[in-house]
ModelCIF file with pLDDT and N, C-alpha, C, O atoms, coordinates in Angstrom:
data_MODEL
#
_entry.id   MODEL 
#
_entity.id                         1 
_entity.type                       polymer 
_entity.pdbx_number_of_molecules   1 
#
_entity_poly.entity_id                      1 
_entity_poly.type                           'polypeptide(L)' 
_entity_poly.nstd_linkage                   no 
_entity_poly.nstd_monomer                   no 
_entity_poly.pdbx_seq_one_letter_code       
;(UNK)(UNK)(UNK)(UNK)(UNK)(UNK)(UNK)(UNK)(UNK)(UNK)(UNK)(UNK)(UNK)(UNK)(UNK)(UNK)
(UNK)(UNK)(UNK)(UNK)(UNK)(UNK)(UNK)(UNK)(UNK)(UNK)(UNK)(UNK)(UNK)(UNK)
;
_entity_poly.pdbx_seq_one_letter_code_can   XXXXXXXXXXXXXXXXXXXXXXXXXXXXXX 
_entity_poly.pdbx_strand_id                 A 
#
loop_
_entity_poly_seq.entity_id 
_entity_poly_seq.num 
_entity_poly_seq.mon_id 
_entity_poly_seq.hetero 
1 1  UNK n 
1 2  UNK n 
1 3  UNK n 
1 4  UNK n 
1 5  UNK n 
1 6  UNK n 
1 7  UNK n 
1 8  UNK n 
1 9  UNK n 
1 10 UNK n 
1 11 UNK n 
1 12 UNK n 
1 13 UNK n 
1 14 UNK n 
1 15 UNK n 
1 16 UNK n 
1 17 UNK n 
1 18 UNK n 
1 19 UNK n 
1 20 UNK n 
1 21 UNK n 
1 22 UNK n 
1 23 UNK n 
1 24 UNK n 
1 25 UNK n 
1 26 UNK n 
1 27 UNK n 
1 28 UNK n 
1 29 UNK n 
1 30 UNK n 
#
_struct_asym.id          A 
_struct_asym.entity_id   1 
#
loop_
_ma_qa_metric.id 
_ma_qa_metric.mode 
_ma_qa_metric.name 
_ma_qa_metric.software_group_id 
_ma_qa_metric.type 
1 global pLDDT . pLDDT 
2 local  pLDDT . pLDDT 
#
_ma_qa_metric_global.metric_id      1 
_ma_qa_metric_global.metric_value   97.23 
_ma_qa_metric_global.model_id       1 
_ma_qa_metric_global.ordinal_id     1 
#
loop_
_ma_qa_metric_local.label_asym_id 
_ma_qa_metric_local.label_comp_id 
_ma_qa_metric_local.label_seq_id 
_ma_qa_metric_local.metric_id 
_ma_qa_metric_local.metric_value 
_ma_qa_metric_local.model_id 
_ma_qa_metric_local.ordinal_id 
A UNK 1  2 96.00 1 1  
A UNK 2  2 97.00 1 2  
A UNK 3  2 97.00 1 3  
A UNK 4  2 95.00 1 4  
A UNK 5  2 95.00 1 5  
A UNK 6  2 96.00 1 6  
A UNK 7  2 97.00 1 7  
A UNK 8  2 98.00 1 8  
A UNK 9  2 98.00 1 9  
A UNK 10 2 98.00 1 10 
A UNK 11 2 98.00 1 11 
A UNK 12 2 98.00 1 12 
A UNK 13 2 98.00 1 13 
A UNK 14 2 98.00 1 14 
A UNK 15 2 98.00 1 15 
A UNK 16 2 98.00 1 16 
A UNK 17 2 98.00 1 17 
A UNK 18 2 98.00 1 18 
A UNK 19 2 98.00 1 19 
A UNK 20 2 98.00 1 20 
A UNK 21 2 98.00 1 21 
A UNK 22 2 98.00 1 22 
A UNK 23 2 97.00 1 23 
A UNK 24 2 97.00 1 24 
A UNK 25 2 97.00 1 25 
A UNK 26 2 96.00 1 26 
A UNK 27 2 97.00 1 27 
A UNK 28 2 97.00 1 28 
A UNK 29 2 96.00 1 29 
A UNK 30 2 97.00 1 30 
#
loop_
_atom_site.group_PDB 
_atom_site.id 
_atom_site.type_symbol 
_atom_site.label_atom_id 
_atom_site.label_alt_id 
_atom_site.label_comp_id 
_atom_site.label_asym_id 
_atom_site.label_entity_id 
_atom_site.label_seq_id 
_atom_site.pdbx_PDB_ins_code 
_atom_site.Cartn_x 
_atom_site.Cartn_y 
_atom_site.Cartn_z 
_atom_site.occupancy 
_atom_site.B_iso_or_equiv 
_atom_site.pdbx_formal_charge 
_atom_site.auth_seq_id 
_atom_site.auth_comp_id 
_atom_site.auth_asym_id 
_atom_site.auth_atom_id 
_atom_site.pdbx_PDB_model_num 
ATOM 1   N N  . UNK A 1 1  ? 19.084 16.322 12.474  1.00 96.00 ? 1  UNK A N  1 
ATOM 2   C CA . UNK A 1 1  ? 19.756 15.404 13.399  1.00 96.00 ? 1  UNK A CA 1 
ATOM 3   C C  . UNK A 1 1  ? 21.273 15.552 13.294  1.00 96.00 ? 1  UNK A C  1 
ATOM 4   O O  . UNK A 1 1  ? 21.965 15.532 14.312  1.00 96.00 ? 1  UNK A O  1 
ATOM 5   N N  . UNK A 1 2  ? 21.825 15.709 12.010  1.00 97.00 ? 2  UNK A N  1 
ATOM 6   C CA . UNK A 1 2  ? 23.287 15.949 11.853  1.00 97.00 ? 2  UNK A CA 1 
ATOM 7   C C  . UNK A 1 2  ? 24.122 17.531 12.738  1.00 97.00 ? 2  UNK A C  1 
ATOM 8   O O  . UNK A 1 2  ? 25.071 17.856 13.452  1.00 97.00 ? 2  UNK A O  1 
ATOM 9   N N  . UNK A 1 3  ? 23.189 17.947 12.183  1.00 97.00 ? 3  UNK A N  1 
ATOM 10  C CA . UNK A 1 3  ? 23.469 19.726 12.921  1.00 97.00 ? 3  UNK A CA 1 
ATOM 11  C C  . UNK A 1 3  ? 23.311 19.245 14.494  1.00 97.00 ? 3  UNK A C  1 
ATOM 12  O O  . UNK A 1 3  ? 24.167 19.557 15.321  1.00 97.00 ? 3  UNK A O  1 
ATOM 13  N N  . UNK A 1 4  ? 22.462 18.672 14.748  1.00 95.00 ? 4  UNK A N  1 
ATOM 14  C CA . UNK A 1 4  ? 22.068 18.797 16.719  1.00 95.00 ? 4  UNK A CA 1 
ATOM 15  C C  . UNK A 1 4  ? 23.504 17.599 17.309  1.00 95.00 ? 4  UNK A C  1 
ATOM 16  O O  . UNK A 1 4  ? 24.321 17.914 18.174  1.00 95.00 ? 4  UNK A O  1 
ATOM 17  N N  . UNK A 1 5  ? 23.482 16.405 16.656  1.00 95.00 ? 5  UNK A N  1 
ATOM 18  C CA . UNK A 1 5  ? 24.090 15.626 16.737  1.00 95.00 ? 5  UNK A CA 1 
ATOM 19  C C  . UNK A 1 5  ? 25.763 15.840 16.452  1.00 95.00 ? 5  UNK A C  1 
ATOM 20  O O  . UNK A 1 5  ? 26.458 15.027 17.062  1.00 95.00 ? 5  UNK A O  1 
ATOM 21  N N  . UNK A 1 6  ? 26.311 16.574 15.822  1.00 96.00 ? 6  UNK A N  1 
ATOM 22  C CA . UNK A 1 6  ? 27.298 17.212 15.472  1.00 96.00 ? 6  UNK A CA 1 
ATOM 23  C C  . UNK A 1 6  ? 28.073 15.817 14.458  1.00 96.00 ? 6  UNK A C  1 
ATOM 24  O O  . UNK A 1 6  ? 29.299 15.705 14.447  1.00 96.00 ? 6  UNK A O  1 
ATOM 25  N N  . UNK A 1 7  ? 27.361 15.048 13.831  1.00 97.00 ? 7  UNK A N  1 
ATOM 26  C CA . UNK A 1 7  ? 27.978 13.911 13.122  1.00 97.00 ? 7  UNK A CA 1 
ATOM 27  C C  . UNK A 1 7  ? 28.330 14.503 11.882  1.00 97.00 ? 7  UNK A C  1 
ATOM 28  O O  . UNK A 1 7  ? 27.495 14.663 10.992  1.00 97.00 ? 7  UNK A O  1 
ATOM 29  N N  . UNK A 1 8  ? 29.710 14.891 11.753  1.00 98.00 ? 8  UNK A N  1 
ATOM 30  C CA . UNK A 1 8  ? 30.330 15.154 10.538  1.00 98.00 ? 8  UNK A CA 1 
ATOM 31  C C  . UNK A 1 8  ? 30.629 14.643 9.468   1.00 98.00 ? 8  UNK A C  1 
ATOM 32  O O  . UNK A 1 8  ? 30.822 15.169 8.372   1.00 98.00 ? 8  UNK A O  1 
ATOM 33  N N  . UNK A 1 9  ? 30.694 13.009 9.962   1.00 98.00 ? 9  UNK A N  1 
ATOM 34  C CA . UNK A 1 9  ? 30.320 12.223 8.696   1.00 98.00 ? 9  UNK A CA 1 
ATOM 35  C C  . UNK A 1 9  ? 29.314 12.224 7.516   1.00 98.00 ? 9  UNK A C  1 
ATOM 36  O O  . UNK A 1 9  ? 29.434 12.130 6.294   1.00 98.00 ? 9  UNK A O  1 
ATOM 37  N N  . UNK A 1 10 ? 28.166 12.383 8.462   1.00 98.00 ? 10 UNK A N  1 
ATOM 38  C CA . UNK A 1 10 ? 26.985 12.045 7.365   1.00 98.00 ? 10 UNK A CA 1 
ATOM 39  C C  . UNK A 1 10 ? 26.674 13.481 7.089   1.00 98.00 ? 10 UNK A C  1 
ATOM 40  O O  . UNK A 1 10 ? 25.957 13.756 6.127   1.00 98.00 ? 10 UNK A O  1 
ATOM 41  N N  . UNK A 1 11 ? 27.315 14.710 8.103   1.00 98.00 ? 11 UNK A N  1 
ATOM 42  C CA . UNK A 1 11 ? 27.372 15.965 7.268   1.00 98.00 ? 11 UNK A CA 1 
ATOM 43  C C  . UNK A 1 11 ? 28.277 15.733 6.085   1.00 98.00 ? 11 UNK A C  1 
ATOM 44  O O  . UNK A 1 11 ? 28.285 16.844 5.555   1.00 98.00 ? 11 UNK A O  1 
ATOM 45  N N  . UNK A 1 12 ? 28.722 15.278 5.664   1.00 98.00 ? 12 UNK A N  1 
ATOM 46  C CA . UNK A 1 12 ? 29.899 15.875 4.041   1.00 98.00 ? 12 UNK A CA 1 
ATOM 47  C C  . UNK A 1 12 ? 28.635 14.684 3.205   1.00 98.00 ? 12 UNK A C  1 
ATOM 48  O O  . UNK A 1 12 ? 28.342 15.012 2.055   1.00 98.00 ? 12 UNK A O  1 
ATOM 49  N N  . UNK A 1 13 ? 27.999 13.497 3.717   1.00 98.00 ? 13 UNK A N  1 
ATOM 50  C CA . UNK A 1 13 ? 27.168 12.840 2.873   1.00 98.00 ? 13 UNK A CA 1 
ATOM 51  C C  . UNK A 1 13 ? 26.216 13.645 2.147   1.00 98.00 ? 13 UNK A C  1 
ATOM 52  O O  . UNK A 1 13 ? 25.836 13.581 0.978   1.00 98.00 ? 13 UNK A O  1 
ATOM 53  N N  . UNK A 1 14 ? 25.798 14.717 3.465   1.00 98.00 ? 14 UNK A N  1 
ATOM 54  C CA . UNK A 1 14 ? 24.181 15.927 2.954   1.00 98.00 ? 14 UNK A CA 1 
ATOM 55  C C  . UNK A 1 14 ? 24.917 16.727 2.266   1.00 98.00 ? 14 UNK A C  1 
ATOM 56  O O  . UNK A 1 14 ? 24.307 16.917 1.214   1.00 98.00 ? 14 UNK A O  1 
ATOM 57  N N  . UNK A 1 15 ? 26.127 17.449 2.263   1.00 98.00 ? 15 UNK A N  1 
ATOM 58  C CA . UNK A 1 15 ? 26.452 18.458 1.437   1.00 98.00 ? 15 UNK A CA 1 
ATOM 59  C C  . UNK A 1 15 ? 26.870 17.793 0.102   1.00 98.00 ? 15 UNK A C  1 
ATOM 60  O O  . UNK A 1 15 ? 26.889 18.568 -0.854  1.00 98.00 ? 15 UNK A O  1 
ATOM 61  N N  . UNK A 1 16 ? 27.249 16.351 -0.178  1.00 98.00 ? 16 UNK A N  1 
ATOM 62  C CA . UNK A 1 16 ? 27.429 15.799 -1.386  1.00 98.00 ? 16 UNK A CA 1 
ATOM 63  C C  . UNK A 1 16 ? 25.873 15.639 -2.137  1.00 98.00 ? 16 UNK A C  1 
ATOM 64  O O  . UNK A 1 16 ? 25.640 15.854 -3.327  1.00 98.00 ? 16 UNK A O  1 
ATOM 65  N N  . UNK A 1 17 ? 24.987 15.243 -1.196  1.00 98.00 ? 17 UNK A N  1 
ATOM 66  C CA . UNK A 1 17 ? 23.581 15.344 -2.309  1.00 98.00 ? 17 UNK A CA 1 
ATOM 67  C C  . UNK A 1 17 ? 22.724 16.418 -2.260  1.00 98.00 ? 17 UNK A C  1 
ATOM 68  O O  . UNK A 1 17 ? 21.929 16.708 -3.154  1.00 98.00 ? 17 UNK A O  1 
ATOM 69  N N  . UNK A 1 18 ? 22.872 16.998 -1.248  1.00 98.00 ? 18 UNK A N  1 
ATOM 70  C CA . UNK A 1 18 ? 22.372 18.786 -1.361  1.00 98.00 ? 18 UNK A CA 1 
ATOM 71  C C  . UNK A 1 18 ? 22.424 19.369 -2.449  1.00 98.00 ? 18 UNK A C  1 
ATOM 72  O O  . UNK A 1 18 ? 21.544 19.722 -3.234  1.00 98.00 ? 18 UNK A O  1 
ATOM 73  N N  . UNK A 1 19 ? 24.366 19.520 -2.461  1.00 98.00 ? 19 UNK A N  1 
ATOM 74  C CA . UNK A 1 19 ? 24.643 19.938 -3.383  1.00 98.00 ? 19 UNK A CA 1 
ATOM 75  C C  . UNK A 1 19 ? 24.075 19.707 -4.740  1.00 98.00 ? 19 UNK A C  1 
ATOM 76  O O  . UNK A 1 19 ? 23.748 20.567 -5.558  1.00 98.00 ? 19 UNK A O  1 
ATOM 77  N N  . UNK A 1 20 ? 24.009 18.426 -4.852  1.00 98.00 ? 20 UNK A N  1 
ATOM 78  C CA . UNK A 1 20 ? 23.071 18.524 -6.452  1.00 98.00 ? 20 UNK A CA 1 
ATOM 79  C C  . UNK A 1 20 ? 22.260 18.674 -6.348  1.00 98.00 ? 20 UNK A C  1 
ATOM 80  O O  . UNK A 1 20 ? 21.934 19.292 -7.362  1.00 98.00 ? 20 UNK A O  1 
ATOM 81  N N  . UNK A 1 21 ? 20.773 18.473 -5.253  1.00 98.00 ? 21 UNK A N  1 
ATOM 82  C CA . UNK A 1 21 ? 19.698 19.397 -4.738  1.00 98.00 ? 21 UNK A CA 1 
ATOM 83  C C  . UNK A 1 21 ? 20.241 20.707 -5.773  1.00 98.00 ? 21 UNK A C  1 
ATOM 84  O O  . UNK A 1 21 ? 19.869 20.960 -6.919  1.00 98.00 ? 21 UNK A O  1 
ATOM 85  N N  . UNK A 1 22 ? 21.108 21.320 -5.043  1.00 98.00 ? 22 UNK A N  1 
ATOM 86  C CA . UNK A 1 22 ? 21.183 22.721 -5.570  1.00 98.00 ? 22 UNK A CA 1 
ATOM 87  C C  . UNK A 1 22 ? 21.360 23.062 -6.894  1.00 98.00 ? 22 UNK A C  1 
ATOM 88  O O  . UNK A 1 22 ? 20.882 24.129 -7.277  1.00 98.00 ? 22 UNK A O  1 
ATOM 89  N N  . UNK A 1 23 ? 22.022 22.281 -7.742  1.00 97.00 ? 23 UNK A N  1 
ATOM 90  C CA . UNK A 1 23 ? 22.385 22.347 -9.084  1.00 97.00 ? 23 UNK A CA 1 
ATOM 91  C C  . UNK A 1 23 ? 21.197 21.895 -9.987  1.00 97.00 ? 23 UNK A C  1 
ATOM 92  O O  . UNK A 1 23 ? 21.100 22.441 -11.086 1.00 97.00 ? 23 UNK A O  1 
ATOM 93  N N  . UNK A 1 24 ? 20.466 21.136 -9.699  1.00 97.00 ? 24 UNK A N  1 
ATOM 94  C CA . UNK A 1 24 ? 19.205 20.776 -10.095 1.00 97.00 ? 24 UNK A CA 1 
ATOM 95  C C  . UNK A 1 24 ? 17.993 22.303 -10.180 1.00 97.00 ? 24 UNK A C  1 
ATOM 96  O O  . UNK A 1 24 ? 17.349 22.592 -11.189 1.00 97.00 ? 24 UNK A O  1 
ATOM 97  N N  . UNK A 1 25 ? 17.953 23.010 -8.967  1.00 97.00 ? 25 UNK A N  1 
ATOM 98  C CA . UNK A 1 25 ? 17.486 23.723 -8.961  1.00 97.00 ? 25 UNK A CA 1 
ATOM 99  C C  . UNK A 1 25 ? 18.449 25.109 -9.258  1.00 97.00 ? 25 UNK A C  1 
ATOM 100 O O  . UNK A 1 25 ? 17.665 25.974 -9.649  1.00 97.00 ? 25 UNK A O  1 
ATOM 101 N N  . UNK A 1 26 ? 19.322 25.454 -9.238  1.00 96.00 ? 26 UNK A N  1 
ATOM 102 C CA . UNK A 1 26 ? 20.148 26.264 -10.066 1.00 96.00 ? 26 UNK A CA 1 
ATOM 103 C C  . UNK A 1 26 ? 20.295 27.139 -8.763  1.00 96.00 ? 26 UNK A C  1 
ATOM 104 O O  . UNK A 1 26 ? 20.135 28.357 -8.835  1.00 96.00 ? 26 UNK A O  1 
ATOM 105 N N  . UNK A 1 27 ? 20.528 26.663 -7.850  1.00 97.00 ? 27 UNK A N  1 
ATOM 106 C CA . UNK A 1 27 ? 21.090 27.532 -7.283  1.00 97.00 ? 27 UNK A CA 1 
ATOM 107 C C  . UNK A 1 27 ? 22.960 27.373 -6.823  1.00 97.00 ? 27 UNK A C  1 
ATOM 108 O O  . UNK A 1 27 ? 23.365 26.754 -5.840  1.00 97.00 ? 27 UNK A O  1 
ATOM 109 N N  . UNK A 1 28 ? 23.730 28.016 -7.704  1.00 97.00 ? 28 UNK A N  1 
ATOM 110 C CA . UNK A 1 28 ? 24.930 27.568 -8.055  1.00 97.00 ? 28 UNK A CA 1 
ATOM 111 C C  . UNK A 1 28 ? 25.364 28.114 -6.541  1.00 97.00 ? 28 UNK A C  1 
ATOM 112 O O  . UNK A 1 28 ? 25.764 27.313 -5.696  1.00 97.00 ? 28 UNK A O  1 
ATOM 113 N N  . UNK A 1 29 ? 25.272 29.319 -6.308  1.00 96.00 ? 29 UNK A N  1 
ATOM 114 C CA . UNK A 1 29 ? 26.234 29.266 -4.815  1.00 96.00 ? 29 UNK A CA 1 
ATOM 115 C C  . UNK A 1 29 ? 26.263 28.596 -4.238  1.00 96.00 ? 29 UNK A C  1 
ATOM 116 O O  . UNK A 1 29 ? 27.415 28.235 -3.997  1.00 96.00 ? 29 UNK A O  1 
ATOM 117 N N  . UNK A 1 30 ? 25.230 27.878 -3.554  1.00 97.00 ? 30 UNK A N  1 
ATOM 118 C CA . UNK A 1 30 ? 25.226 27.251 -2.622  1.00 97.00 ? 30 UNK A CA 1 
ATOM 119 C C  . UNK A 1 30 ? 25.914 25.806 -2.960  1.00 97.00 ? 30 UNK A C  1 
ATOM 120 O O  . UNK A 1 30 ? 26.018 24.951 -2.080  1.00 97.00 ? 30 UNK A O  1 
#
C-alpha cells in the first residue's frame, strides 16, 4: 500500500522496522 500509495511517511516507518527484520535475520546490506 505504501509503494502504490506513494506515502513516504509510513515508508521511513517500514524501512525503520524492516530494517531490523533484516538484522535479525542477518542480512546486513539491506
Amino acid at each position: 500500500i505504501i509503494e502504490r500509495c506513494g506515502m513516504k511517511l509510513y515508508a521511513l516507518d517500514y524501512l525503520l522496522i524492516h530494517g531490523r527484520y533484516c538484522l535479525a535475520n542477518a542480512d546486513f546490506d539491506t
